[in-house]
N, C-alpha and C. Protein backbone atom coordinates (compact mmCIF):
# COMPACT_ATOMS: atom_id res chain seq x y z
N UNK A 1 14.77 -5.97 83.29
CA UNK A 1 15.52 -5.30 82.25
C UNK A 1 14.59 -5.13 81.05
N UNK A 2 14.48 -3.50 80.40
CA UNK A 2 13.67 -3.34 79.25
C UNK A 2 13.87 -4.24 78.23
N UNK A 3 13.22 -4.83 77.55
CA UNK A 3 13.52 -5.60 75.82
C UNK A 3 13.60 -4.51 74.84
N UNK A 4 15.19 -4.58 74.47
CA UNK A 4 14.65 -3.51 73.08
C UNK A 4 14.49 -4.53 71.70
N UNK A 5 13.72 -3.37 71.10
CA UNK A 5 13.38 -3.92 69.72
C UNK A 5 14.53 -3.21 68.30
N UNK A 6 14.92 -4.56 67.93
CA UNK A 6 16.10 -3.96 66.53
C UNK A 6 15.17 -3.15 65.14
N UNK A 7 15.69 -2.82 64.68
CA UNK A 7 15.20 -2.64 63.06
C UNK A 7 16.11 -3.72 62.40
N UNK A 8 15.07 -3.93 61.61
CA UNK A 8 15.75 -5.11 60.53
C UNK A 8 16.73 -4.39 59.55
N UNK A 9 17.77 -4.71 58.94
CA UNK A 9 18.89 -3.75 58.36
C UNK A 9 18.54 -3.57 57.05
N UNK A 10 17.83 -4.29 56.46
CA UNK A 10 17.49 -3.75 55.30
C UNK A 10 16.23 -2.85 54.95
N UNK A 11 15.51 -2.49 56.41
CA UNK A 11 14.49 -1.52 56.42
C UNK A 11 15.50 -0.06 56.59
N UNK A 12 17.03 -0.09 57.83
CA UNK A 12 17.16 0.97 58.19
C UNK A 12 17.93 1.28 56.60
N UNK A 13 18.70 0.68 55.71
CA UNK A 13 19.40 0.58 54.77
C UNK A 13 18.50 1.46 53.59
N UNK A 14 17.18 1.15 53.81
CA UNK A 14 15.96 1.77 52.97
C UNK A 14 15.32 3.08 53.04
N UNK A 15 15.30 3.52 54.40
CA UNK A 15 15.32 4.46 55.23
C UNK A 15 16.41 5.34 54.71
N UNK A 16 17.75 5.20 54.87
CA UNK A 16 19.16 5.76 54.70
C UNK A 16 18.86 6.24 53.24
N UNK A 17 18.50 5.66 52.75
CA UNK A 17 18.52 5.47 50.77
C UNK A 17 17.28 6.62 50.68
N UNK A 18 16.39 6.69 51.27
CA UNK A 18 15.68 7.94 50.86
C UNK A 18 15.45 8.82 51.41
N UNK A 19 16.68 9.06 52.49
CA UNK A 19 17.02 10.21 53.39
C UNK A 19 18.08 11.01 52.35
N UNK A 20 18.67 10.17 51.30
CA UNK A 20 19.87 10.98 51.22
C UNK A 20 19.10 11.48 49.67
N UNK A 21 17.88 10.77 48.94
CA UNK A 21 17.74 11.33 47.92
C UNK A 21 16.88 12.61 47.52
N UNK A 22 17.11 13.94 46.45
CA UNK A 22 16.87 14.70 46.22
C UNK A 22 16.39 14.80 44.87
N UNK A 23 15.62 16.02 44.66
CA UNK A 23 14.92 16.32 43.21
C UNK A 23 15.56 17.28 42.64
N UNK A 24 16.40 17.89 43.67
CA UNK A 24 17.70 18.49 43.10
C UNK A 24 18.30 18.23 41.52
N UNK A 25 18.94 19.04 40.72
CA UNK A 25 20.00 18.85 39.73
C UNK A 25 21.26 18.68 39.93
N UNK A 26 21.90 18.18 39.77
CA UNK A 26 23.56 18.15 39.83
C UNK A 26 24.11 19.39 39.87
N UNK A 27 24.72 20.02 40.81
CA UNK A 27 25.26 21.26 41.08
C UNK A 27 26.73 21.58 39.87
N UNK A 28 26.41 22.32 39.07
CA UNK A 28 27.82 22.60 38.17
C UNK A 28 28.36 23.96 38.72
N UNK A 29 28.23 24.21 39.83
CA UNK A 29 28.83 25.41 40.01
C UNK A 29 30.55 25.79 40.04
N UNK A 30 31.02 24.33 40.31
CA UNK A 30 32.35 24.37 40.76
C UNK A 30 33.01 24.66 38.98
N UNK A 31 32.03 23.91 37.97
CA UNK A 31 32.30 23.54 36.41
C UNK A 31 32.99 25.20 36.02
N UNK A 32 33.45 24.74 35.00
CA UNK A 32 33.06 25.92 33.62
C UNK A 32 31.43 26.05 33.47
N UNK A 33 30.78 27.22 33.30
CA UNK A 33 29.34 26.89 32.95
C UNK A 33 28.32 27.09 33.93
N UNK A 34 29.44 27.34 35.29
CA UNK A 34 28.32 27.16 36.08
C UNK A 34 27.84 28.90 37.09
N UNK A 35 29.07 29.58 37.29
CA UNK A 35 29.40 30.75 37.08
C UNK A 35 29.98 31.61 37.08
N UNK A 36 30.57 32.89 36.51
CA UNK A 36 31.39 33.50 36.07
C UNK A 36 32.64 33.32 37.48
N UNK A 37 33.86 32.92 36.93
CA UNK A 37 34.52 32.57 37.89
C UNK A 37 35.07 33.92 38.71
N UNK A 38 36.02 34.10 39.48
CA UNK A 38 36.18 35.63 39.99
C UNK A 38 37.48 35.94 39.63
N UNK A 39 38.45 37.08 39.32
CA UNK A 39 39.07 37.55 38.28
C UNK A 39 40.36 36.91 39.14
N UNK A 40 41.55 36.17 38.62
CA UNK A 40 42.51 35.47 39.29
C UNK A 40 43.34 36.67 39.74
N UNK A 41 44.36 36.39 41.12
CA UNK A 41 45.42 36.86 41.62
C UNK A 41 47.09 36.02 41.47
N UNK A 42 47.77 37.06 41.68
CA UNK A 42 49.13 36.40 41.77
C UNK A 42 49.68 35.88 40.32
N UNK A 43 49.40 36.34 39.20
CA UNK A 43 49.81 35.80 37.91
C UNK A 43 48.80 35.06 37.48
N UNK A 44 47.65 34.49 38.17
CA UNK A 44 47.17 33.20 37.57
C UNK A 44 46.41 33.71 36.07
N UNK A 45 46.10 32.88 35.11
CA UNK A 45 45.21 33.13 33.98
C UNK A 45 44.12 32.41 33.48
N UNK A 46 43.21 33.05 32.82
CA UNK A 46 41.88 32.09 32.82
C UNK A 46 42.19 32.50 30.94
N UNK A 47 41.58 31.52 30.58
CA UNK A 47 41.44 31.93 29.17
C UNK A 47 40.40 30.78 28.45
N UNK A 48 40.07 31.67 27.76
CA UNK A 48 38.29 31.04 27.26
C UNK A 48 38.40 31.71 26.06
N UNK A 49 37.05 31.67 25.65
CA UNK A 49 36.51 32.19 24.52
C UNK A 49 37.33 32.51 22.83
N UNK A 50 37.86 33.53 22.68
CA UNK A 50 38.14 33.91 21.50
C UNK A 50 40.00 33.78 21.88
N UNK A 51 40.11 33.45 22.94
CA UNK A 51 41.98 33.10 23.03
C UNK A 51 42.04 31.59 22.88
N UNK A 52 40.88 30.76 22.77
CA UNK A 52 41.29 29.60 22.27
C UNK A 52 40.94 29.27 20.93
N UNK A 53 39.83 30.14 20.58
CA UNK A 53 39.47 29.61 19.25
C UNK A 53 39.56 30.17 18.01
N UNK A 54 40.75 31.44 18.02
CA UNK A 54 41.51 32.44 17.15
C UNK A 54 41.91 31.62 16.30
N UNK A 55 42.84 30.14 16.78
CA UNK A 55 43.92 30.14 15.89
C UNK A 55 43.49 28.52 15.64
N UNK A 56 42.68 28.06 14.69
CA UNK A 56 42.35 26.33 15.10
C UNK A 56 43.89 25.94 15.09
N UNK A 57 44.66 25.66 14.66
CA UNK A 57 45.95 25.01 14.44
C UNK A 57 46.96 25.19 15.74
N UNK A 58 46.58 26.23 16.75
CA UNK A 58 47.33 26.24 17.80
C UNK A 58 46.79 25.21 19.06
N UNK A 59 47.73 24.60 20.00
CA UNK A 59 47.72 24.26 21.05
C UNK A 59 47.13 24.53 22.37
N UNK A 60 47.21 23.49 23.19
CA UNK A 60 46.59 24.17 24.48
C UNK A 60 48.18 24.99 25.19
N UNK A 61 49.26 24.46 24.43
CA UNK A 61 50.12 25.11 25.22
C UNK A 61 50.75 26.60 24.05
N UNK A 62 50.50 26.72 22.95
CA UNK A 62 51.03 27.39 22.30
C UNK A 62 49.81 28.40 22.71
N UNK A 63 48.68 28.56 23.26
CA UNK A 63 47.83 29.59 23.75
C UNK A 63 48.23 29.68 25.22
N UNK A 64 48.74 29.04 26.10
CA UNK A 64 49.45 29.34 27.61
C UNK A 64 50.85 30.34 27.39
N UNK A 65 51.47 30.03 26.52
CA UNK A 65 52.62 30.45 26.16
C UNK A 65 52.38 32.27 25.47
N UNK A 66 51.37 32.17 24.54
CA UNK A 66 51.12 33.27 24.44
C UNK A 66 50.74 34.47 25.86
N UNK A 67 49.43 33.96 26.40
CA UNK A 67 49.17 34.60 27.26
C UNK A 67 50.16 34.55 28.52
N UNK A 68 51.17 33.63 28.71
CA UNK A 68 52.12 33.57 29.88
C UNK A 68 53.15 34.09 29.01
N UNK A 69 53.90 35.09 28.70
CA UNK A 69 55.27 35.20 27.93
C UNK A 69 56.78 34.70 29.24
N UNK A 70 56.37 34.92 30.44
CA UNK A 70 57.21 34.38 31.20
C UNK A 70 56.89 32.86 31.54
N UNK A 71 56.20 31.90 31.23
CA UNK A 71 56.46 30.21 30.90
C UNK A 71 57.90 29.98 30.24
N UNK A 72 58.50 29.42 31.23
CA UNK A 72 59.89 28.48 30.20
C UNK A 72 59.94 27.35 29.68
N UNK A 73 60.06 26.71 28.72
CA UNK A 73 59.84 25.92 27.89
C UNK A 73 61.47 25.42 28.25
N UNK A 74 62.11 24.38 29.03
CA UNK A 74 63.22 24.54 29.08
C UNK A 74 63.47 22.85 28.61
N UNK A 75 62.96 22.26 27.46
CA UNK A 75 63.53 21.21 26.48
C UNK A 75 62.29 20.02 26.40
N UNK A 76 62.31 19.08 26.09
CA UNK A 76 61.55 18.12 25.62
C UNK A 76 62.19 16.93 26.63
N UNK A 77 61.25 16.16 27.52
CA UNK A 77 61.51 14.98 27.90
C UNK A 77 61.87 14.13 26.82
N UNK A 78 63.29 13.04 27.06
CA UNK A 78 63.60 12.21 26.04
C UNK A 78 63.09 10.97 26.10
N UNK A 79 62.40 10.78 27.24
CA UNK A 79 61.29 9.43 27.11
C UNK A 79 60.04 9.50 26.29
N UNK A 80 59.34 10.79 26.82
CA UNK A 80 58.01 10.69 25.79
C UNK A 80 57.78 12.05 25.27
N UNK A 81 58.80 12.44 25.17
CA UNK A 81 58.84 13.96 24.30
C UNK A 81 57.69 14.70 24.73
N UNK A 82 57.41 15.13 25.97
CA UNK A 82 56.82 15.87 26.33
C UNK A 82 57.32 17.24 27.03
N UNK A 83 56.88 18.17 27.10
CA UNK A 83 57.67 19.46 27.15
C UNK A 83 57.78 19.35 28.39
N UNK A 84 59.03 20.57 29.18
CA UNK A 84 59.30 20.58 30.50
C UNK A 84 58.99 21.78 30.94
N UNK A 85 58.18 22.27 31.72
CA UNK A 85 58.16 23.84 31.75
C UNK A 85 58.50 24.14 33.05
N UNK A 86 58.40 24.73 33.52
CA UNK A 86 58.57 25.92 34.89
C UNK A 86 57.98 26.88 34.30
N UNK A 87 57.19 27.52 35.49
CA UNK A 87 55.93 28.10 35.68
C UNK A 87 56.73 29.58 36.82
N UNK A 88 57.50 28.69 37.43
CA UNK A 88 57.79 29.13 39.08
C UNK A 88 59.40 29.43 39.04
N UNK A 89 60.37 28.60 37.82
CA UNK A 89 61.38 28.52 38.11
C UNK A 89 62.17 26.85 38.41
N UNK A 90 63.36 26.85 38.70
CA UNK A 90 63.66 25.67 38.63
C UNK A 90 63.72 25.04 40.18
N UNK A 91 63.33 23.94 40.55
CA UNK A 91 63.44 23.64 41.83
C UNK A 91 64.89 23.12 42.56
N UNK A 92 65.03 22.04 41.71
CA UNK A 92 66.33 21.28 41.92
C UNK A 92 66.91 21.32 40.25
N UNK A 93 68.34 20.73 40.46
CA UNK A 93 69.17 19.93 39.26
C UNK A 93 68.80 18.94 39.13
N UNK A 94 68.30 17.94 39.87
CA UNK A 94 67.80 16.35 39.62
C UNK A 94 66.31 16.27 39.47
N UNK A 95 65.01 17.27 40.21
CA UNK A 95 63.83 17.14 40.18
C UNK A 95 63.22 17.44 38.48
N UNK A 96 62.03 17.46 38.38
CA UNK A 96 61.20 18.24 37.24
C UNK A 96 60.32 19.25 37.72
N UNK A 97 60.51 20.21 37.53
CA UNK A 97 59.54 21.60 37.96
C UNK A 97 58.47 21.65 37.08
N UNK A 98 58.01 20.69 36.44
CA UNK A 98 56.86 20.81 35.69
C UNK A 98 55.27 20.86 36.51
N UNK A 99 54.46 22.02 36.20
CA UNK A 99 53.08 21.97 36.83
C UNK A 99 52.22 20.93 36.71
N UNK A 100 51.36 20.56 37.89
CA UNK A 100 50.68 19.50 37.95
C UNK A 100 49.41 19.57 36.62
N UNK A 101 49.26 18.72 35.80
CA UNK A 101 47.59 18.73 34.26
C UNK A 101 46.93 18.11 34.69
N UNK A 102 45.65 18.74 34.97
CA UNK A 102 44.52 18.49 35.25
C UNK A 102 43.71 18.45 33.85
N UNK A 103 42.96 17.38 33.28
CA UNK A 103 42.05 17.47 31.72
C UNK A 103 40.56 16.73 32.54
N UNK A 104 40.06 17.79 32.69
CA UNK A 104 38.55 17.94 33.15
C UNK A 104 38.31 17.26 34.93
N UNK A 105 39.28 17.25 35.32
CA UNK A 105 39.28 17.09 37.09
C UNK A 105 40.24 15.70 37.13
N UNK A 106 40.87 15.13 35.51
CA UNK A 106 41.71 13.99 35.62
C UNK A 106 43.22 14.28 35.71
N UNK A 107 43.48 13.85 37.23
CA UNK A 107 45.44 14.87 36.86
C UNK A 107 46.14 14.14 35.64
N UNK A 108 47.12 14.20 34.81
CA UNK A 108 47.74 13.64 34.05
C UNK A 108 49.08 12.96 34.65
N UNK A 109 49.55 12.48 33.78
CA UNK A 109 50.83 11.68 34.35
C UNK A 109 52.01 12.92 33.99
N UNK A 110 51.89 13.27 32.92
CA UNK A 110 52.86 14.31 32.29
C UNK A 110 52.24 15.45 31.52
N UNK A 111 53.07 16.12 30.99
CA UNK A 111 53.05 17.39 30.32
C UNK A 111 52.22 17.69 29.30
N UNK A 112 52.20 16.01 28.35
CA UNK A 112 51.76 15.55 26.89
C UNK A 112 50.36 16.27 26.58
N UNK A 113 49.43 16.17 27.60
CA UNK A 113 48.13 17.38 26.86
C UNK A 113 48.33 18.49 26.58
N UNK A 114 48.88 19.37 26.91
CA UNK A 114 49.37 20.38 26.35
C UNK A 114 50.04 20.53 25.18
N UNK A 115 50.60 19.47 24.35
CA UNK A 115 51.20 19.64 23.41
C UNK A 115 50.14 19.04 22.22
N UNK A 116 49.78 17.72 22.97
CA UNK A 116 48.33 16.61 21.70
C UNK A 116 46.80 17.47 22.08
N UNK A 117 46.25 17.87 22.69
CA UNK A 117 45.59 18.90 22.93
C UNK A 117 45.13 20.30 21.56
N UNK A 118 44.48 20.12 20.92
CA UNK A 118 44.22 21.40 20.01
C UNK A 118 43.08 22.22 21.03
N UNK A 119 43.41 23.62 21.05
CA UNK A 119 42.64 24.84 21.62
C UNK A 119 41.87 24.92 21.44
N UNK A 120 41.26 24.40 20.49
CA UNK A 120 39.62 24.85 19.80
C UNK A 120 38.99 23.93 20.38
N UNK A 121 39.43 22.75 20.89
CA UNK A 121 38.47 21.48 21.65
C UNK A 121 38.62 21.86 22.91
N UNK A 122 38.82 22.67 23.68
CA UNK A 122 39.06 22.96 24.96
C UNK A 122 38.05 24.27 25.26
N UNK A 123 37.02 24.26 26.69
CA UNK A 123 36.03 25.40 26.84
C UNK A 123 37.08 26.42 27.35
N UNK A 124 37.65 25.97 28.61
CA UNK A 124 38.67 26.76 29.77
C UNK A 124 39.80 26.60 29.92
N UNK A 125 40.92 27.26 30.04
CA UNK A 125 42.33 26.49 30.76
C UNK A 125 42.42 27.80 31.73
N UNK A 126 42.57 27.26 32.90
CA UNK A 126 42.92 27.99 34.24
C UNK A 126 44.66 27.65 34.25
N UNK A 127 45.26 28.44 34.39
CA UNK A 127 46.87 28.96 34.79
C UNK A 127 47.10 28.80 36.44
N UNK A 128 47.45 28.38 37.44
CA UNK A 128 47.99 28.94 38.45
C UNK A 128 49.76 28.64 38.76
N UNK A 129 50.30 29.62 38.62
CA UNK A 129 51.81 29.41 39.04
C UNK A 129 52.02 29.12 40.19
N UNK A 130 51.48 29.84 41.48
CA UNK A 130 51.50 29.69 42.80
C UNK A 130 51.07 28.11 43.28
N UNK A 131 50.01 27.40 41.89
CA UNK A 131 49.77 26.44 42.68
C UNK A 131 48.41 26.26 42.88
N UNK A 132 47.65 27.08 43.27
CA UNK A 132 46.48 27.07 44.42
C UNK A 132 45.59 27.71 43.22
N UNK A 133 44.23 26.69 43.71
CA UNK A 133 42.88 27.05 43.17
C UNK A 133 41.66 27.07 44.41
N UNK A 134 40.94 28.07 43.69
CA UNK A 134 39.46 28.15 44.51
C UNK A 134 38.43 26.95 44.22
N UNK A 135 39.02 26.39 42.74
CA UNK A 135 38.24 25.03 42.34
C UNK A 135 38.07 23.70 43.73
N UNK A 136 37.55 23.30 44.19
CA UNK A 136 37.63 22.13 45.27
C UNK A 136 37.89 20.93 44.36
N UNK A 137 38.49 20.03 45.07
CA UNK A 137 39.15 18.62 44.36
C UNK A 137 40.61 18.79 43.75
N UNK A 138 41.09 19.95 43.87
CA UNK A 138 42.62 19.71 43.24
C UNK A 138 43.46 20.52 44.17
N UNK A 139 44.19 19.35 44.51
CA UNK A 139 45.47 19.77 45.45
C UNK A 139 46.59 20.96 44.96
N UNK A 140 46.73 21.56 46.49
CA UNK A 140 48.14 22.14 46.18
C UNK A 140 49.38 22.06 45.16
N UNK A 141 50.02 22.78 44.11
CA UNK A 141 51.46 22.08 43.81
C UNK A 141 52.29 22.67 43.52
N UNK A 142 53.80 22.67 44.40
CA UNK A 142 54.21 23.78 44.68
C UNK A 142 54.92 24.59 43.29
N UNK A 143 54.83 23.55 42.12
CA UNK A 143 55.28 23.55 40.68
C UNK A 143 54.39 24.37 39.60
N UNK A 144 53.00 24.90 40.25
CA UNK A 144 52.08 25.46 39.55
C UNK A 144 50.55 24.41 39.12
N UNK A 145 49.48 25.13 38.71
CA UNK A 145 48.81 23.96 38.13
C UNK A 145 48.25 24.58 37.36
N UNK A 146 48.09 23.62 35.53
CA UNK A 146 47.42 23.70 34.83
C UNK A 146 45.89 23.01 34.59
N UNK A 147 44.81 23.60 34.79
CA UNK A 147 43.17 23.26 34.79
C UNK A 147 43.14 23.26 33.39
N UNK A 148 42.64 21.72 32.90
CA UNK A 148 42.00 21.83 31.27
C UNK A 148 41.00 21.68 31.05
N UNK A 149 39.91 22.28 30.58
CA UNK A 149 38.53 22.12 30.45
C UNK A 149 38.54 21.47 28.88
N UNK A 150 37.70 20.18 28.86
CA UNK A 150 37.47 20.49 26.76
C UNK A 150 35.93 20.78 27.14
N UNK A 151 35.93 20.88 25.43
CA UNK A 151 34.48 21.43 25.24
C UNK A 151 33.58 19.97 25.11
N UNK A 152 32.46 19.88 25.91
CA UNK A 152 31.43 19.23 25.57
C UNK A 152 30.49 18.98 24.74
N UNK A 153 29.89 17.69 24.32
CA UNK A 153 28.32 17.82 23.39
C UNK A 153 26.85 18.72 24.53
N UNK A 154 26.70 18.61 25.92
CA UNK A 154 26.00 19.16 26.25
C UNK A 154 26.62 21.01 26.60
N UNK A 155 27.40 20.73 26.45
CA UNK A 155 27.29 22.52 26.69
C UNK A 155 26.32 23.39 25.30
N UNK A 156 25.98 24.72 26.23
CA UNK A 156 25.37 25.69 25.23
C UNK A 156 25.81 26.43 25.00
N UNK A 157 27.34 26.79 24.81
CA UNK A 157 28.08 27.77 24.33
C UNK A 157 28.51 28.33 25.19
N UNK A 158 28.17 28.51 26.73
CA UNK A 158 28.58 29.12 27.73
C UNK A 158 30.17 28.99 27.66
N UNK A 159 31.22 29.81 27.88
CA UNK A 159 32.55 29.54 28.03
C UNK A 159 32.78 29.74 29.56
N UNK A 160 32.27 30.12 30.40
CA UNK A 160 33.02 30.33 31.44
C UNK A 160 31.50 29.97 32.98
């Protein structure tokens, strides 16, 4: 019977470790910044540049609201006073039809960035009512989803 010979695990472990490394940059393509995104379908809205930074005193949601005139604003949660919207319409009498907040690839628990949120600190907000993004990392929701970009110290002014 042949003798085989092992590798010791912390040679193949070493091996592994500079198989996987590159001189590469960190890919921002998926980012804001990285490139011009492609023009949305189905209602969705992108808004950047001079629709967030018109009004310093407005919101991330008082600039959704503008550019969405069909968003319903249909009352204030009485736990943490955060707004309730439908995007899509109402689902149930007992559910919340509120769209899933995303603030820089972090989902939120509730509504509340959109309201504590000022526009002028924000690069991007992506709109989808349907739900669905071309972005990778954020799930389906059948309630809509709001994408929040803020603005960074390394960005160079790029908005989109």
């Amino acid at each position: 019977m042949p003798r085989s010979r092992s590798i010791p695990p912390h040679l193949a472990l070493a091996a592994l470790v500079l198989g996987c490394a590159t001189s590469r940059p960190f890919d921002r393509s998926t980012e804001p910044g990285g490139r011009p995104r492609s023009p949305t379908t189905a209602g969705g809205v992108i808004l950047s540049g001079e629709a967030l930074s018109a009004d310093p005193g407005r919101t991330v949601l008082d600039v959704i609201r503008r550019a969405m005139p069909q968003l319903r604003i249909t009352g204030f949660s009485e736990v943490n006073r955060c707004p309730r919207l439908e995007l899509r319409g109402r689902d149930s009498m007992a559910g919340s039809s509120d769209p899933e907040v995303y603030v820089d690839g972090t989902r939120t628990a509730d509504t509340c960035p959109l309201v504590t949120l000022q526009a002028t600190d924000t690069r991007l907000i992506e709109v989808s009512p349907l739900g669905i993004t071309s972005r990778p990392g954020y799930p389906s929701s059948g309630h809509g989803l709001i994408l929040i970009f803020l603005q960074r110290s390394d960005t160079t002014g790029s908005t989109q």
